[in-house]
C-alpha atoms as a PDB file:
ATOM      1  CA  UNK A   1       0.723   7.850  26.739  1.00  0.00           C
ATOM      2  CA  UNK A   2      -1.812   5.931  24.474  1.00  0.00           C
ATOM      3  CA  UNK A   3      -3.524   6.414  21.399  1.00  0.00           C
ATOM      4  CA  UNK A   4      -6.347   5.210  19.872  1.00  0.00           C
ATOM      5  CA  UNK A   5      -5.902   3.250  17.148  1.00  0.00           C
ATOM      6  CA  UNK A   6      -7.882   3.561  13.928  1.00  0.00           C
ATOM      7  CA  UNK A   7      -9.294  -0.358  13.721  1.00  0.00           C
ATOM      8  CA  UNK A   8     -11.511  -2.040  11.125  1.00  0.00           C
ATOM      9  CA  UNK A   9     -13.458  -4.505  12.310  1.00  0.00           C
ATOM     10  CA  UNK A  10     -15.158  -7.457  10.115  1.00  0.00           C
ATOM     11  CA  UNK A  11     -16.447 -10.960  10.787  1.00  0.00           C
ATOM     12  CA  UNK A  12     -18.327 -12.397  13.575  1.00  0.00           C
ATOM     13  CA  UNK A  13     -16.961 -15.010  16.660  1.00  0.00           C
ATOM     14  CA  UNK A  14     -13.675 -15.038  18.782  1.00  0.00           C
ATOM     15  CA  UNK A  15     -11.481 -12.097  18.455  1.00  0.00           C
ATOM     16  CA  UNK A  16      -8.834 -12.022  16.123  1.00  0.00           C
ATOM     17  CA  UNK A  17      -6.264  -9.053  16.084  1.00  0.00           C
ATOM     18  CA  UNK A  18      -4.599  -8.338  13.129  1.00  0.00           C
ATOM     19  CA  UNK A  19      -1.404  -6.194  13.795  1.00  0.00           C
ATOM     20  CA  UNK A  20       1.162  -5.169  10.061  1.00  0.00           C
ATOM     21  CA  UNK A  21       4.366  -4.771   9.248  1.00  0.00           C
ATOM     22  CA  UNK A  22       6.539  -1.506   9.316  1.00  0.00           C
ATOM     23  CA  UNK A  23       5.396   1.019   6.931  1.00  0.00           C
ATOM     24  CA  UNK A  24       2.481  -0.834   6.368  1.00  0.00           C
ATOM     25  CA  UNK A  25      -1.005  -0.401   7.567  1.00  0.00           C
ATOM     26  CA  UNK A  26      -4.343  -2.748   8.157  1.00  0.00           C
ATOM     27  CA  UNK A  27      -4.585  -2.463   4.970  1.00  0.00           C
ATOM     28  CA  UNK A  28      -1.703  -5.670   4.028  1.00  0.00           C
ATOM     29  CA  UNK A  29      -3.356  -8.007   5.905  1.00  0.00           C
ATOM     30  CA  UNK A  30      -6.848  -7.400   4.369  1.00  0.00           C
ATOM     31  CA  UNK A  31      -6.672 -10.857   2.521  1.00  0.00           C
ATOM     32  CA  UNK A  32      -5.837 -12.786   5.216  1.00  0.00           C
ATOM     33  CA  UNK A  33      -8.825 -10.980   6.993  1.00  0.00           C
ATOM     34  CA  UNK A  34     -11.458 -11.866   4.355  1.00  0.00           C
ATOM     35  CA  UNK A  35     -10.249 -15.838   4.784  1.00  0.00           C
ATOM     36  CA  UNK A  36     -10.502 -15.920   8.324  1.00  0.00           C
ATOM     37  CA  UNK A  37     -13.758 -13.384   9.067  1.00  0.00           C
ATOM     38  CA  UNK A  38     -16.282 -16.449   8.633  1.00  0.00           C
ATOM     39  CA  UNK A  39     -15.031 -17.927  11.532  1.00  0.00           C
ATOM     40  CA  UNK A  40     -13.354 -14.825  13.509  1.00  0.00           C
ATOM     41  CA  UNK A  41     -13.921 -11.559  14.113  1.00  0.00           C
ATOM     42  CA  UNK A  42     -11.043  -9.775  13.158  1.00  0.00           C
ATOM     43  CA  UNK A  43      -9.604  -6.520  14.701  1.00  0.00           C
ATOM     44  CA  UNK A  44      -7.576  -5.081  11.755  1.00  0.00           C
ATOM     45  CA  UNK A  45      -5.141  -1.995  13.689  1.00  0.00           C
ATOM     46  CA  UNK A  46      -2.980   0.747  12.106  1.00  0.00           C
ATOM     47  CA  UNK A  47      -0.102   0.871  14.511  1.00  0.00           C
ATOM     48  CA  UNK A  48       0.909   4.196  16.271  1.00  0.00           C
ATOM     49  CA  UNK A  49       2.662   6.670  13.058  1.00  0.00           C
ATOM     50  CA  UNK A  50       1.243   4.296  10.516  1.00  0.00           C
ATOM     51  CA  UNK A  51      -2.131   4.079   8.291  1.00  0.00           C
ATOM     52  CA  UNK A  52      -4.685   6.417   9.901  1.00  0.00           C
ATOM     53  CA  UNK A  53      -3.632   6.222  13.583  1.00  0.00           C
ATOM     54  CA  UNK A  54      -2.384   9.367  15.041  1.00  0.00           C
ATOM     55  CA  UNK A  55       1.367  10.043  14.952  1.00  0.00           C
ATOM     56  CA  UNK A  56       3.124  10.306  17.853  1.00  0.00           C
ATOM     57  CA  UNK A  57       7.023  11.538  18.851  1.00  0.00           C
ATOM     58  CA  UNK A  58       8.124   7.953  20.517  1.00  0.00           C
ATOM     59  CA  UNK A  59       8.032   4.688  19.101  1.00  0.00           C
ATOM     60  CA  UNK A  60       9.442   1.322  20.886  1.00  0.00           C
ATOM     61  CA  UNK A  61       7.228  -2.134  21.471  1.00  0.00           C
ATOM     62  CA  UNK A  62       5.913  -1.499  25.195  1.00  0.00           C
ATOM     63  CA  UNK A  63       4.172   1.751  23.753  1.00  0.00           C
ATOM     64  CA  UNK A  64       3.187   0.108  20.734  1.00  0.00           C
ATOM     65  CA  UNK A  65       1.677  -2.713  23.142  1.00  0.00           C
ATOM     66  CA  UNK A  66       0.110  -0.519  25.183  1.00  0.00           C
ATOM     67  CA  UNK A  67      -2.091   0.760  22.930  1.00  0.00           C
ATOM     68  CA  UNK A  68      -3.276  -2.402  21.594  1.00  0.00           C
ATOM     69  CA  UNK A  69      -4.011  -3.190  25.055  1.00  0.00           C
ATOM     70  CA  UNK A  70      -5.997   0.605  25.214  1.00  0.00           C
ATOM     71  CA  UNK A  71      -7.722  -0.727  22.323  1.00  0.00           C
ATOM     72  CA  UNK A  72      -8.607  -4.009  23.540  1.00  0.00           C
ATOM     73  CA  UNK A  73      -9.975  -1.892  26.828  1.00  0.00           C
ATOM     74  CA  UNK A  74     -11.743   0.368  24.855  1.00  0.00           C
ATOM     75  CA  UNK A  75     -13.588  -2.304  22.235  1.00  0.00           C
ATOM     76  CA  UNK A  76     -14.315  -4.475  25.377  1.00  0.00           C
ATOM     77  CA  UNK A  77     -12.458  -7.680  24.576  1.00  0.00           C
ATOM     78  CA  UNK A  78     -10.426  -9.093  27.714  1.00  0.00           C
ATOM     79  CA  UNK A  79      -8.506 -11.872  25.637  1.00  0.00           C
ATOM     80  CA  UNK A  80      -8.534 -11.988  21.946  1.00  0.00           C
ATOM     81  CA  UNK A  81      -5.870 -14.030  19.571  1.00  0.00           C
ATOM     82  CA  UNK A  82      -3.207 -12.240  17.855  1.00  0.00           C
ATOM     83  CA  UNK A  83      -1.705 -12.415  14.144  1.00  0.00           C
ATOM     84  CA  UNK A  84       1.074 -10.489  13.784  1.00  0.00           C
ATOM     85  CA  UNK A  85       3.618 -10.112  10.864  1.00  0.00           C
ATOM     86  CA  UNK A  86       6.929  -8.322  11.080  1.00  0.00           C
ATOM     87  CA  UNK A  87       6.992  -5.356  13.001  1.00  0.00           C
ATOM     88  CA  UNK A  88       3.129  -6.198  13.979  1.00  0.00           C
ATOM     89  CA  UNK A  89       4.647  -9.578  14.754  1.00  0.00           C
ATOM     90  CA  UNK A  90       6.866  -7.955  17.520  1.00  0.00           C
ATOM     91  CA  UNK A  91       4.252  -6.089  18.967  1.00  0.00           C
ATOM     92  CA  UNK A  92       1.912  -8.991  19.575  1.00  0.00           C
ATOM     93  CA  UNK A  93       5.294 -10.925  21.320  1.00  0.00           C
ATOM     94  CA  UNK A  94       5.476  -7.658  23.207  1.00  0.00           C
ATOM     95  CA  UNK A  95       1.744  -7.686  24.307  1.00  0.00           C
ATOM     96  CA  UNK A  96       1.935 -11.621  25.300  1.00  0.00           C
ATOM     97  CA  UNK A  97       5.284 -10.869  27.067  1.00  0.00           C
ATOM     98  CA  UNK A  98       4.009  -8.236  28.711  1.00  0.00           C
ATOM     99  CA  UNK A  99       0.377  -8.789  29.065  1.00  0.00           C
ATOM    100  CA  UNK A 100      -0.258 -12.721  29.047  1.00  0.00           C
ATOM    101  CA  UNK A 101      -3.212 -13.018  30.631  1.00  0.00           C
ATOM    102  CA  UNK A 102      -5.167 -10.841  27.361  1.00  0.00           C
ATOM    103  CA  UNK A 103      -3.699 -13.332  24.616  1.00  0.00           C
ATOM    104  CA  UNK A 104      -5.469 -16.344  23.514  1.00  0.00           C
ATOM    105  CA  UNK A 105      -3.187 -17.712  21.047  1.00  0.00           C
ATOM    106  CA  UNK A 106      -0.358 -15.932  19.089  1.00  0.00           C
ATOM    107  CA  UNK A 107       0.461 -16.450  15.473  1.00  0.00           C
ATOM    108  CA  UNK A 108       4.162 -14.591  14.344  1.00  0.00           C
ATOM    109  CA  UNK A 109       4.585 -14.481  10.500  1.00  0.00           C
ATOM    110  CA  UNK A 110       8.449 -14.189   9.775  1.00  0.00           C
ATOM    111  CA  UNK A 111       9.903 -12.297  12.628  1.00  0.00           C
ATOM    112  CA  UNK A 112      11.303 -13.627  15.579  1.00  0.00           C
ATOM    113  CA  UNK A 113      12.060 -11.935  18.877  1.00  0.00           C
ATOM    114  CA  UNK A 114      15.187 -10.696  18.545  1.00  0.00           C
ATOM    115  CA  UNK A 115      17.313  -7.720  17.279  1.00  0.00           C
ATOM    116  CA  UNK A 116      18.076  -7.115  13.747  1.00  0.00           C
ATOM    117  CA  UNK A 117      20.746  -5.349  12.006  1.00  0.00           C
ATOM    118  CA  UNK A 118      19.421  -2.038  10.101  1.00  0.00           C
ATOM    119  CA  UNK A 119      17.553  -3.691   6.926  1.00  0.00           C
ATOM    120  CA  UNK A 120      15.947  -0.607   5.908  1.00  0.00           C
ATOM    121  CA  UNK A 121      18.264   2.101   5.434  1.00  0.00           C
ATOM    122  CA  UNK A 122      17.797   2.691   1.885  1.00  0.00           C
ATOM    123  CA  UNK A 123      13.938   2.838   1.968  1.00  0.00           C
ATOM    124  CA  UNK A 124      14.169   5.465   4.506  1.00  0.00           C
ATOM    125  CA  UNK A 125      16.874   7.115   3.185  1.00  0.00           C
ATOM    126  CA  UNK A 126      14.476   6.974  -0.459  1.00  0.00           C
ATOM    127  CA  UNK A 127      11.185   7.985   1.458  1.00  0.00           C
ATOM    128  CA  UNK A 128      12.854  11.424   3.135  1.00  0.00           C
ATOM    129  CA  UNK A 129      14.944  12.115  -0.105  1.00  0.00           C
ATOM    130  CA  UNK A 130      10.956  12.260  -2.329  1.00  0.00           C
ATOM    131  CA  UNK A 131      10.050  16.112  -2.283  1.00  0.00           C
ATOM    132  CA  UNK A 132       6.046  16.267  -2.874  1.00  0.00           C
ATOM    133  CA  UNK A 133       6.355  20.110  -3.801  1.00  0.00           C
ATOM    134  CA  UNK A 134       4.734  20.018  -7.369  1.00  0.00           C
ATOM    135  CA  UNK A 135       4.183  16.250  -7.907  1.00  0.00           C
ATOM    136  CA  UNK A 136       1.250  16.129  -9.371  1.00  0.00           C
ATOM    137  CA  UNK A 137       1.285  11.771  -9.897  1.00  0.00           C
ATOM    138  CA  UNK A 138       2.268   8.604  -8.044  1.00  0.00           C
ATOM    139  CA  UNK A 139       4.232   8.067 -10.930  1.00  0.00           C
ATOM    140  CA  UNK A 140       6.496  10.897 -10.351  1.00  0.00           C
ATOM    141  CA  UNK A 141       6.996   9.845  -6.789  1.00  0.00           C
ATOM    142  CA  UNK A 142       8.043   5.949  -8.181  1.00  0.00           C
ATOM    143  CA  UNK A 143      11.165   7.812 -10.304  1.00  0.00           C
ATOM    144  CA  UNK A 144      12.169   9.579  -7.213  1.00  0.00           C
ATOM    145  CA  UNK A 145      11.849   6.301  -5.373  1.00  0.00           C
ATOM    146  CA  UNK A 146      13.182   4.273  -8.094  1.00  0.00           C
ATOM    147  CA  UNK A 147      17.299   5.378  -7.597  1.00  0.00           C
ATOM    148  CA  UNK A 148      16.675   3.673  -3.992  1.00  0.00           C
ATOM    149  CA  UNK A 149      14.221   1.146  -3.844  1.00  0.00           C
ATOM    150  CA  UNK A 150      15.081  -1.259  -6.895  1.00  0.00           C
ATOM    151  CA  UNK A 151      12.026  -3.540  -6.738  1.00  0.00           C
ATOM    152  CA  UNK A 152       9.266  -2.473  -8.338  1.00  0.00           C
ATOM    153  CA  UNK A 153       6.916  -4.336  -6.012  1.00  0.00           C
ATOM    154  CA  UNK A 154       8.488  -2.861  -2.551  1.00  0.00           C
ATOM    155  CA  UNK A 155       7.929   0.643  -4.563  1.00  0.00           C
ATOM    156  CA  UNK A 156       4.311  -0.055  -4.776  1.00  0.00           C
ATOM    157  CA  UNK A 157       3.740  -0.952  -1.435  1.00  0.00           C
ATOM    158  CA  UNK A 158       5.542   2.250  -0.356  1.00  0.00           C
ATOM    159  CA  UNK A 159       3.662   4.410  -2.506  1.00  0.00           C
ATOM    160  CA  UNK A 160       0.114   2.861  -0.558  1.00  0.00           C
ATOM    161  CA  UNK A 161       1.663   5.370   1.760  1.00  0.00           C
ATOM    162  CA  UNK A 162       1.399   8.440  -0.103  1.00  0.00           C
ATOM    163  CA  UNK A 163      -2.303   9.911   0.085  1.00  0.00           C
ATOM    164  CA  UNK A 164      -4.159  13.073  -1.794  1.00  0.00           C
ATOM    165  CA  UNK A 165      -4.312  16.280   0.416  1.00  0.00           C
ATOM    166  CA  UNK A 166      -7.654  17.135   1.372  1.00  0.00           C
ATOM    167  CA  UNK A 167      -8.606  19.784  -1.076  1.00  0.00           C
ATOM    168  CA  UNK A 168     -10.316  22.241   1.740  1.00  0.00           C
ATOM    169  CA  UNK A 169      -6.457  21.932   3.174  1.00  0.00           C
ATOM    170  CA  UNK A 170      -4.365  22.393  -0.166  1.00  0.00           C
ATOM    171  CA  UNK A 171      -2.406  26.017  -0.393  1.00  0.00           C
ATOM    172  CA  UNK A 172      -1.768  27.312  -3.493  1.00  0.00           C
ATOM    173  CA  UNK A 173       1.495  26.268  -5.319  1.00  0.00           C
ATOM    174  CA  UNK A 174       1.369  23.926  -2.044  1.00  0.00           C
ATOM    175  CA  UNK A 175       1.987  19.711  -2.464  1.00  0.00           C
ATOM    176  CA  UNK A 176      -1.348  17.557  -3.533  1.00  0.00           C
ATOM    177  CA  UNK A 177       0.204  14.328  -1.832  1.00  0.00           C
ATOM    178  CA  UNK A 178       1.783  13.649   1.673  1.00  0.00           C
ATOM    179  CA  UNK A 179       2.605  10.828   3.402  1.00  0.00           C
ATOM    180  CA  UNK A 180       0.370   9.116   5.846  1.00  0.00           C
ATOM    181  CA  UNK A 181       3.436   7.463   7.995  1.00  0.00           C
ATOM    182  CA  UNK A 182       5.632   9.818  10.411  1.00  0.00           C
ATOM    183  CA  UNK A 183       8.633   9.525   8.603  1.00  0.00           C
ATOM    184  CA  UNK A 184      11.077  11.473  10.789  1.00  0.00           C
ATOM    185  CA  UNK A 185       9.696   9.993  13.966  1.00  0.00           C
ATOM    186  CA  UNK A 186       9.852   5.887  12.373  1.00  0.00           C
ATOM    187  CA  UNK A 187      13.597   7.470  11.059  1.00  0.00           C
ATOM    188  CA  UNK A 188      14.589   8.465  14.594  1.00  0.00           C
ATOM    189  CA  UNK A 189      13.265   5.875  16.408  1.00  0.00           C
ATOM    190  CA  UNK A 190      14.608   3.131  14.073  1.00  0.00           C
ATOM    191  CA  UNK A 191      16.858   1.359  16.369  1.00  0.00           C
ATOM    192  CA  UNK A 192      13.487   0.553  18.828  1.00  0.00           C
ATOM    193  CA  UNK A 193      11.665  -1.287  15.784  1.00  0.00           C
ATOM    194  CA  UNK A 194      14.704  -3.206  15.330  1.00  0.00           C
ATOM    195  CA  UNK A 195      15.185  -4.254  18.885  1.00  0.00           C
ATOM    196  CA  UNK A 196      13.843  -7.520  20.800  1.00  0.00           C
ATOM    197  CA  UNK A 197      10.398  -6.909  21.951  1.00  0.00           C
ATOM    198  CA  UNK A 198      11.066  -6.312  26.218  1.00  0.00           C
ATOM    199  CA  UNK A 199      10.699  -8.600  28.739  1.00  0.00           C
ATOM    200  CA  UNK A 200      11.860 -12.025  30.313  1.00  0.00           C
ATOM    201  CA  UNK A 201       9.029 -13.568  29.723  1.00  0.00           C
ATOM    202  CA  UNK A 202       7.741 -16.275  29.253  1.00  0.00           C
ATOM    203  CA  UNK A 203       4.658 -16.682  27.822  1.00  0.00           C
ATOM    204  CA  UNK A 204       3.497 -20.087  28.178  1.00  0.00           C
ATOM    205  CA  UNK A 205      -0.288 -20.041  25.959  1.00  0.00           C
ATOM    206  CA  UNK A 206       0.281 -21.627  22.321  1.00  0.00           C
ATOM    207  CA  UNK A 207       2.168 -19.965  19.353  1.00  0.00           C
ATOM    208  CA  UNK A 208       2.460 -20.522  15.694  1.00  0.00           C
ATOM    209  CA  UNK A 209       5.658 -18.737  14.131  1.00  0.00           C
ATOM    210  CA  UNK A 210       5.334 -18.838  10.311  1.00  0.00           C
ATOM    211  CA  UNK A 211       8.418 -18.803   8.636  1.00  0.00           C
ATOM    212  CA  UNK A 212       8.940 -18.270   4.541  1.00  0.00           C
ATOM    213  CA  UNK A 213      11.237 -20.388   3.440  1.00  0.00           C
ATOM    214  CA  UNK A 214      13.329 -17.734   1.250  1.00  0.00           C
ATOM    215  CA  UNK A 215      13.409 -15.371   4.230  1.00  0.00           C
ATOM    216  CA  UNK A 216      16.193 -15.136   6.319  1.00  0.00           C
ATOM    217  CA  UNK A 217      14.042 -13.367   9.593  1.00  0.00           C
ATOM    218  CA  UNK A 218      13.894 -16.408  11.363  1.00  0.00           C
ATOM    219  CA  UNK A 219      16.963 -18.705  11.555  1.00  0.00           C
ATOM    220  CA  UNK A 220      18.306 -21.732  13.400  1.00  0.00           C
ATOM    221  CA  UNK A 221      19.962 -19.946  15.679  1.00  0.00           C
ATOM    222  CA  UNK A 222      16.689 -18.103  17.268  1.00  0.00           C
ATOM    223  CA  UNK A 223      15.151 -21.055  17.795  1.00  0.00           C
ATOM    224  CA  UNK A 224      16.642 -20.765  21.781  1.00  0.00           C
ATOM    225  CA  UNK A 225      15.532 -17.197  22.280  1.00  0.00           C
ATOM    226  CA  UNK A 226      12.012 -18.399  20.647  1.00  0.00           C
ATOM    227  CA  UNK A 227      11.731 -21.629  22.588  1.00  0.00           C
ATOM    228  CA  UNK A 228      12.840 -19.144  26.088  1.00  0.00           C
ATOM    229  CA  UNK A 229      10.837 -16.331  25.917  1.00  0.00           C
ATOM    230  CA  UNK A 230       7.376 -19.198  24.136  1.00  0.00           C
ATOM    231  CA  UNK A 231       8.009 -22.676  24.980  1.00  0.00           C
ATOM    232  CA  UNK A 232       5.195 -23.704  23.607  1.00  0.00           C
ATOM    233  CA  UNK A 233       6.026 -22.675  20.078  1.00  0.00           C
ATOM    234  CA  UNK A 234       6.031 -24.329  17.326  1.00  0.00           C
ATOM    235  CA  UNK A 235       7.468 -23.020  13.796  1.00  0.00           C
ATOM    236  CA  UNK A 236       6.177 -24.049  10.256  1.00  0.00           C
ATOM    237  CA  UNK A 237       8.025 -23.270   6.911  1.00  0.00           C
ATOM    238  CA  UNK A 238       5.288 -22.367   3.733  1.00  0.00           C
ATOM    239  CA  UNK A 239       7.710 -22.966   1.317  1.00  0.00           C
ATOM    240  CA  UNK A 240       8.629 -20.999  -2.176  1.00  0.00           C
ATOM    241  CA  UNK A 241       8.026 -17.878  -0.399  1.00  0.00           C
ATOM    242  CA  UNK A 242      10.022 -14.490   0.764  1.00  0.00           C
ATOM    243  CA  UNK A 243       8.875 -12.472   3.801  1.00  0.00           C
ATOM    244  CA  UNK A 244       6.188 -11.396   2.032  1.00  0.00           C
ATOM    245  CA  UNK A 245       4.540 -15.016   2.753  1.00  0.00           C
ATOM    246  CA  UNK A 246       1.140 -13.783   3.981  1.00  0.00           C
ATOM    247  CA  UNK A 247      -0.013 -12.198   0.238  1.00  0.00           C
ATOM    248  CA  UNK A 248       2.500 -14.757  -1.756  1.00  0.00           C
ATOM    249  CA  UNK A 249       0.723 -17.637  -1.017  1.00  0.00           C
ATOM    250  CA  UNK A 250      -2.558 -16.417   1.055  1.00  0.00           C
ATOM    251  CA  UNK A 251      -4.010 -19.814   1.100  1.00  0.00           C
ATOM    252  CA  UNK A 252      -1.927 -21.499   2.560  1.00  0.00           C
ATOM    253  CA  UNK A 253      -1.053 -19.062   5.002  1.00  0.00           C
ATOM    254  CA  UNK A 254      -4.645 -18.582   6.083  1.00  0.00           C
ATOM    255  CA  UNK A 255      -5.189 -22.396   6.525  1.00  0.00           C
ATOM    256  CA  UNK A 256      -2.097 -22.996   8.994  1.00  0.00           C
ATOM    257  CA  UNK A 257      -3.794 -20.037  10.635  1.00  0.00           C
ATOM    258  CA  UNK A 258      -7.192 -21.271  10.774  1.00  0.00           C
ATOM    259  CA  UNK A 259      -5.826 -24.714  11.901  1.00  0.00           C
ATOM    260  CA  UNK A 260      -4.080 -23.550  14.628  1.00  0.00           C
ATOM    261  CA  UNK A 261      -6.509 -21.358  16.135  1.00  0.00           C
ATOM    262  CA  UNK A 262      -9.728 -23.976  15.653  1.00  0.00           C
ATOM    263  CA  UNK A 263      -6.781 -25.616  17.860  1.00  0.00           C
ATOM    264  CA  UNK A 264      -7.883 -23.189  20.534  1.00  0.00           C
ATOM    265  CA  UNK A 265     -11.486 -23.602  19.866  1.00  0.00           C
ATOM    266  CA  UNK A 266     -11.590 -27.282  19.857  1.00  0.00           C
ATOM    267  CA  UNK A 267      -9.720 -27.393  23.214  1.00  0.00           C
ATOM    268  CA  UNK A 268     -12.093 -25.099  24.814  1.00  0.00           C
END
């Protein structure tokens, strides 16, 4: 079953869905939004257990696709582009796999669509072991992080996660934070977000995979899944950056996107 996702919607012209990464929200691609939403109008989602979307007991990419494609039903759009980037990025493959004729053009930033040994273990591992019973500061919840998660920077994008508890729904002696993701559900259901995105395909409209060149999520050796399941893909490197390429060099990232999808534009 569906859900509807919480969206944000800015910018005015062709539809442009933004879809983030795991234990992110709409929220991480916000910069990316701002350079494109003079041109586009961009559909910013929180994904199913993430952001403020509801949480859900099952997580895999057809559900996760089928509610974008709910979403697209319910905000009217019969086609839209896609920008999707890591986890979002599979999702997107999974609605143009499974959905082709609602995707304009599909832009992939460092994933490809394949499945990945467990890379998150010790964030999860970190996130469950936090106990929010008389915290009273993010700081405190960055020291219990801290034994787990050694960058500081992954901490703080974590810790976006962690909200204030409504004070009308506070008990006494009860915790002032929580956490907005469904951690045991995204813990259980793991081995899904790690998995290929479904399907044979292919899908044969244009795609841009974006690739940073410290990263190690797309390699040679995907290139024949890639060119199988989107053969009409093309892959560009933005060098001097990690997987993290969309907010390390936004730039540059939002010009190879606004390039490629004028592409679209131009041809139409």
């Amino acid at each position: 079953m569906t859900v509807a996702l919480y969206h944000r919607i800015t910018g005015e012209g062709a539809p442009l869905i933004l879809l983030h990464g795991l234990f992110g929200s709409h929220e991480n691609l916000g910069g990316i939004a701002r350079r494109l939403q003079d041109q586009w109008q961009i559909h910013a989602l929180d994904e199913r257990n993430h952001g403020q979307s509801p949480h859900t007991e099952t997580m895999d990419y057809p559900a996760m696709a089928e509610d974008v494609i709910a979403y697209m039903d319910a905000a009217g759009l019969d086609r839209a582009s896609f920008l999707g980037h890591s986890m979002g990025g599979k999702v997107a493959m999974q609605v143009a796999l499974m959905a082709p004729e609602r995707v304009e053009r599909l832009i992939v930033a460092d994933i490809a669509p394949v499945t990945y040994k467990p890379r998150h273990d010790a964030i999860l591992e970190g996130l469950s072991a936090v106990v929010l019973d008389g915290v009273r500061s993010r700081s405190e919840v960055d020291e219990q992080l801290a034994p787990y998660v050694d960058s500081a920077p992954t901490r703080q994008f974590l810790l976006k996660n962690l909200e204030r508890v409504p004070r009308d729904e506070q008990t006494e002696g009860g915790p002032v934070f929580r956490w907005r993701l469904n951690l045991p559900v995204i813990e259980a259901c793991y081995g899904n977000l790690a998995a290929a995105p479904a399907g044979d395909g292919p899908f044969n409209g244009p795609v841009l995979f974006l690739k940073g060149a410290d990263s190690a999520y797309i390699q040679e050796k995907h290139r024949d899944t890639i060119l199988r399941l989107f053969p009409n893909a093309e892959v560009r490197v933005i060098q001097d950056t990690g997987h993290w390429l969309h907010a390390e060099k936004a730039d540059t990232f939002a010009a190879l996107c606004r390039r490629f999808l004028e592409a679209g534009a131009n041809a139409g």
